[in-house]
C-alpha atoms as a PDB file:
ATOM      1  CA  UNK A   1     -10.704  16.572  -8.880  1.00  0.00           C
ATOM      2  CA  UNK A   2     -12.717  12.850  -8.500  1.00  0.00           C
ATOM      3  CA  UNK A   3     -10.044  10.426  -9.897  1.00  0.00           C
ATOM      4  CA  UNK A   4     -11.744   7.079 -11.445  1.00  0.00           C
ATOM      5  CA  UNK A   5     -10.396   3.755 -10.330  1.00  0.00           C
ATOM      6  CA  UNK A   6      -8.840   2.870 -14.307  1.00  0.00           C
ATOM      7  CA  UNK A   7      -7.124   6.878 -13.870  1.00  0.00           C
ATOM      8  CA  UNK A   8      -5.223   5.478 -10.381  1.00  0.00           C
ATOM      9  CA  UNK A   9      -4.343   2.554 -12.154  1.00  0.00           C
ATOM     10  CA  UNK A  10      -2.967   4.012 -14.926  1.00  0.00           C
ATOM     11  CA  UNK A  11      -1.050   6.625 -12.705  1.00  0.00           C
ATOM     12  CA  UNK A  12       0.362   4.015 -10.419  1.00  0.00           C
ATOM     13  CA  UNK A  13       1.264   1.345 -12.687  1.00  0.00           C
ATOM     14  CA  UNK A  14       4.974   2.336 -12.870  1.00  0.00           C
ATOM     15  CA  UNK A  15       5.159   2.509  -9.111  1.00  0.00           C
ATOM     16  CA  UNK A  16       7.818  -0.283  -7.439  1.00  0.00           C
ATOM     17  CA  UNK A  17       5.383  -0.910  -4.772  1.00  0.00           C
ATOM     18  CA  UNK A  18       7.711  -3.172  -2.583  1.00  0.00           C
ATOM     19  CA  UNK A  19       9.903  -0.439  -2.183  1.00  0.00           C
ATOM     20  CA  UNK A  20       6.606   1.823  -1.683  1.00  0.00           C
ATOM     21  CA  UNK A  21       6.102  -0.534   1.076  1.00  0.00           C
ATOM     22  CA  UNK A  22       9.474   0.060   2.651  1.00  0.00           C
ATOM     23  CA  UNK A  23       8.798   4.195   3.019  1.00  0.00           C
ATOM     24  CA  UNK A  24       7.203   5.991   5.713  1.00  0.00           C
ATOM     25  CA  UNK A  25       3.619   6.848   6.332  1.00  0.00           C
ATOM     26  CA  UNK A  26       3.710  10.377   4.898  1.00  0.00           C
ATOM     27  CA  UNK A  27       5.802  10.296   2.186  1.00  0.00           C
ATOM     28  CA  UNK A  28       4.688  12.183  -0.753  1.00  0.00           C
ATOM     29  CA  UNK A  29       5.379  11.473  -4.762  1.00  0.00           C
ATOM     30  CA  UNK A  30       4.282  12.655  -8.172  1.00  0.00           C
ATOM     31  CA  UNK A  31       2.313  10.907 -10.452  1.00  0.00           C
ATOM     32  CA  UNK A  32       0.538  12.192 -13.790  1.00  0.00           C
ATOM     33  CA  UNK A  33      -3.296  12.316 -13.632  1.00  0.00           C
ATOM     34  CA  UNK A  34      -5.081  13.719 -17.583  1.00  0.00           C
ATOM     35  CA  UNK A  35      -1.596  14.939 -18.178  1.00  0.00           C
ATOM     36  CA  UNK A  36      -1.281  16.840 -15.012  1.00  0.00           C
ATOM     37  CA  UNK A  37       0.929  16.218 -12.124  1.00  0.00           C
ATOM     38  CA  UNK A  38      -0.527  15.392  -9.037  1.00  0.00           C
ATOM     39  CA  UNK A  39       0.820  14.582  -5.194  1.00  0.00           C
ATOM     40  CA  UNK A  40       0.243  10.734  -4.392  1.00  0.00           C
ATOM     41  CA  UNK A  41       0.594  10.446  -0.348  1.00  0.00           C
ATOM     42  CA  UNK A  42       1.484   6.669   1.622  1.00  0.00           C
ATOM     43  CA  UNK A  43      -0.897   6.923   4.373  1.00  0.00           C
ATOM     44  CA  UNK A  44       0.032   3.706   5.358  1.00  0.00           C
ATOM     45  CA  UNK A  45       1.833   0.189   4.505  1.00  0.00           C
ATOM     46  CA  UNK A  46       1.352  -2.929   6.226  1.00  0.00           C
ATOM     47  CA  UNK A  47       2.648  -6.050   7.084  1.00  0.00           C
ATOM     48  CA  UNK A  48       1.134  -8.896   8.889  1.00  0.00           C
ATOM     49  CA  UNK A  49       3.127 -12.415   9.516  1.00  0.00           C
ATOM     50  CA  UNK A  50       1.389 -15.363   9.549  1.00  0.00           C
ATOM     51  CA  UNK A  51       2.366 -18.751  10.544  1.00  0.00           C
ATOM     52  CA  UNK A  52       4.989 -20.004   8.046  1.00  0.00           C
ATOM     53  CA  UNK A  53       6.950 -16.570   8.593  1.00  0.00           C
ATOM     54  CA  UNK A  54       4.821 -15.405   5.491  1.00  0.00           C
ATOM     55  CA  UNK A  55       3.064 -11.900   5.095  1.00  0.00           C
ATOM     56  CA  UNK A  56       0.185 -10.013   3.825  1.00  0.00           C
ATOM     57  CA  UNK A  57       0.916  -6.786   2.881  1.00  0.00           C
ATOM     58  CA  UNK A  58      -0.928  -3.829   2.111  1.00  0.00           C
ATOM     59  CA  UNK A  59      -0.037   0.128   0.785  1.00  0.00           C
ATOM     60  CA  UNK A  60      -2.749   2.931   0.530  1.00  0.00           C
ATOM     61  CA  UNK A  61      -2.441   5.781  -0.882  1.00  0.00           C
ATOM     62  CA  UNK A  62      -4.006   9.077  -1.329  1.00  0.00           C
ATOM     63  CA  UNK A  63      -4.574  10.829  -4.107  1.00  0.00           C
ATOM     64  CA  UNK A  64      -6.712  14.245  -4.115  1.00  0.00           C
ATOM     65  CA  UNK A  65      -8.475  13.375  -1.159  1.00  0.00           C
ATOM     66  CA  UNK A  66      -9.376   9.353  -2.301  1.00  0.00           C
ATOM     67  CA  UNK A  67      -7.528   6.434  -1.223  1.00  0.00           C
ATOM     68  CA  UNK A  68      -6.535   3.392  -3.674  1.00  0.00           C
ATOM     69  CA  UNK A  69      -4.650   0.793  -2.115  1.00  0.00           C
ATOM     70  CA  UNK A  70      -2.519  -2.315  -3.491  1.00  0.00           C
ATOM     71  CA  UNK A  71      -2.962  -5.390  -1.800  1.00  0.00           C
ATOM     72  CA  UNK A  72       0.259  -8.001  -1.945  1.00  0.00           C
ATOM     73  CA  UNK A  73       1.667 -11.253  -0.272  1.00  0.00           C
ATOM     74  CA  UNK A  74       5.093 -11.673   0.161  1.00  0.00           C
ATOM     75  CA  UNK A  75       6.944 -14.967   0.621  1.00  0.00           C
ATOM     76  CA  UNK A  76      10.018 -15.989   1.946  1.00  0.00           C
ATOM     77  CA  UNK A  77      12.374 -16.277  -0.835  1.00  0.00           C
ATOM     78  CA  UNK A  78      14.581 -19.485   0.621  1.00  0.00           C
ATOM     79  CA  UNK A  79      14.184 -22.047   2.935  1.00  0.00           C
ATOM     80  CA  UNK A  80      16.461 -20.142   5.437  1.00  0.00           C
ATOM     81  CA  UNK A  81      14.268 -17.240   6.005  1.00  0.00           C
ATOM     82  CA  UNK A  82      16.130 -15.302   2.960  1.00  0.00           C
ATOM     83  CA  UNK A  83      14.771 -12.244   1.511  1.00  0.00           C
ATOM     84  CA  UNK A  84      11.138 -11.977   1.154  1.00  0.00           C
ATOM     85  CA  UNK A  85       9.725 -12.063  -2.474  1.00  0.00           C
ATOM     86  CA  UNK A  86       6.672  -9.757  -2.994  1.00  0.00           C
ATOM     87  CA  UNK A  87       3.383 -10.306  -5.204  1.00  0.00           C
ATOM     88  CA  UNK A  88       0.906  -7.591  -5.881  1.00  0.00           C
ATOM     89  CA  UNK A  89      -3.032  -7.459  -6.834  1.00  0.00           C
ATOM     90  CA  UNK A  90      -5.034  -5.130  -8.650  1.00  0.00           C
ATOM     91  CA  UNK A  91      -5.706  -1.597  -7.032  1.00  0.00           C
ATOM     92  CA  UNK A  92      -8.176  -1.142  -5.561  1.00  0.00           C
ATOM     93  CA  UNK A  93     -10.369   1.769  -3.653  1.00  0.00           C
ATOM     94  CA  UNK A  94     -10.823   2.141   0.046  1.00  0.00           C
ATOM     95  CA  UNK A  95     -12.276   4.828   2.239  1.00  0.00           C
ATOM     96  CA  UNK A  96     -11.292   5.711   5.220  1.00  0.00           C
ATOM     97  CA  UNK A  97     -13.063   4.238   8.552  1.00  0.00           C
ATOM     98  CA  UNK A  98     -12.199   5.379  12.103  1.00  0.00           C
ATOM     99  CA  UNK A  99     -12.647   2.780  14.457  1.00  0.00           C
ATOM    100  CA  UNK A 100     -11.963   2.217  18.735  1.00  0.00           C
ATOM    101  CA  UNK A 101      -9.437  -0.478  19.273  1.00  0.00           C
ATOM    102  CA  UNK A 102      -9.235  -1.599  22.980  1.00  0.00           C
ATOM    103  CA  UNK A 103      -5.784  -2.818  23.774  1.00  0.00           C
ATOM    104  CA  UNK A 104      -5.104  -5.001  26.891  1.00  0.00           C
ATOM    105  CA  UNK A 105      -1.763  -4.193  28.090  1.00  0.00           C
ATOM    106  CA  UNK A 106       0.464  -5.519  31.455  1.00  0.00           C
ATOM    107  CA  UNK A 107       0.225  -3.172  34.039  1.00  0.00           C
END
């Protein structure tokens, strides 16, 4: 089954993605595709801090073998470093790209 990028969006539109964000790589759950149900996977969700204790975030997911992901930014909330208060962007689709990362670490 080839899912379009509108059919994602229309499948995930419902989804809380900040708590999305908060699950594990792996975690599986139903969405409706044409009427049918269909297994949505997290394959993964990321955060990256930046400077002012703010983050880019990120969740893909895969759905019959294609990946969409949702792209966010989340801000702290206070000026105490309170809870963090997430915006999302439009889906979008990805593929998959294995790359070599060399890591330097202490010995």
């Amino acid at each position: 089954m080839s899912v379009t990028l509108n059919e994602a969006r229309d499948a995930l539109q419902y989804v809380d993605w900040s708590s999305l964000h908060r699950v594990a790589e792996g975690t599986k759950f139903a969405v409706v595709i044409d009427g049918e149900p269909v297994t949505a996977t997290v394959v993964q969700a990321v955060k990256q801090n930046d400077e002012s204790h703010d983050r880019d975030i990120f969740v893909t997911v895969e759905i019959s073998g294609q990946y969409f992901q949702k792209q966010g930014y989340a801000s702290v909330g206070s000026h105490c470093y309170g809870d963090y208060e997430d915006s999302w962007y439009d889906l979008r689709e990805v593929r998959a790209r294995e790359k070599i990362v060399t890591v330097y670490e202490p010995v």
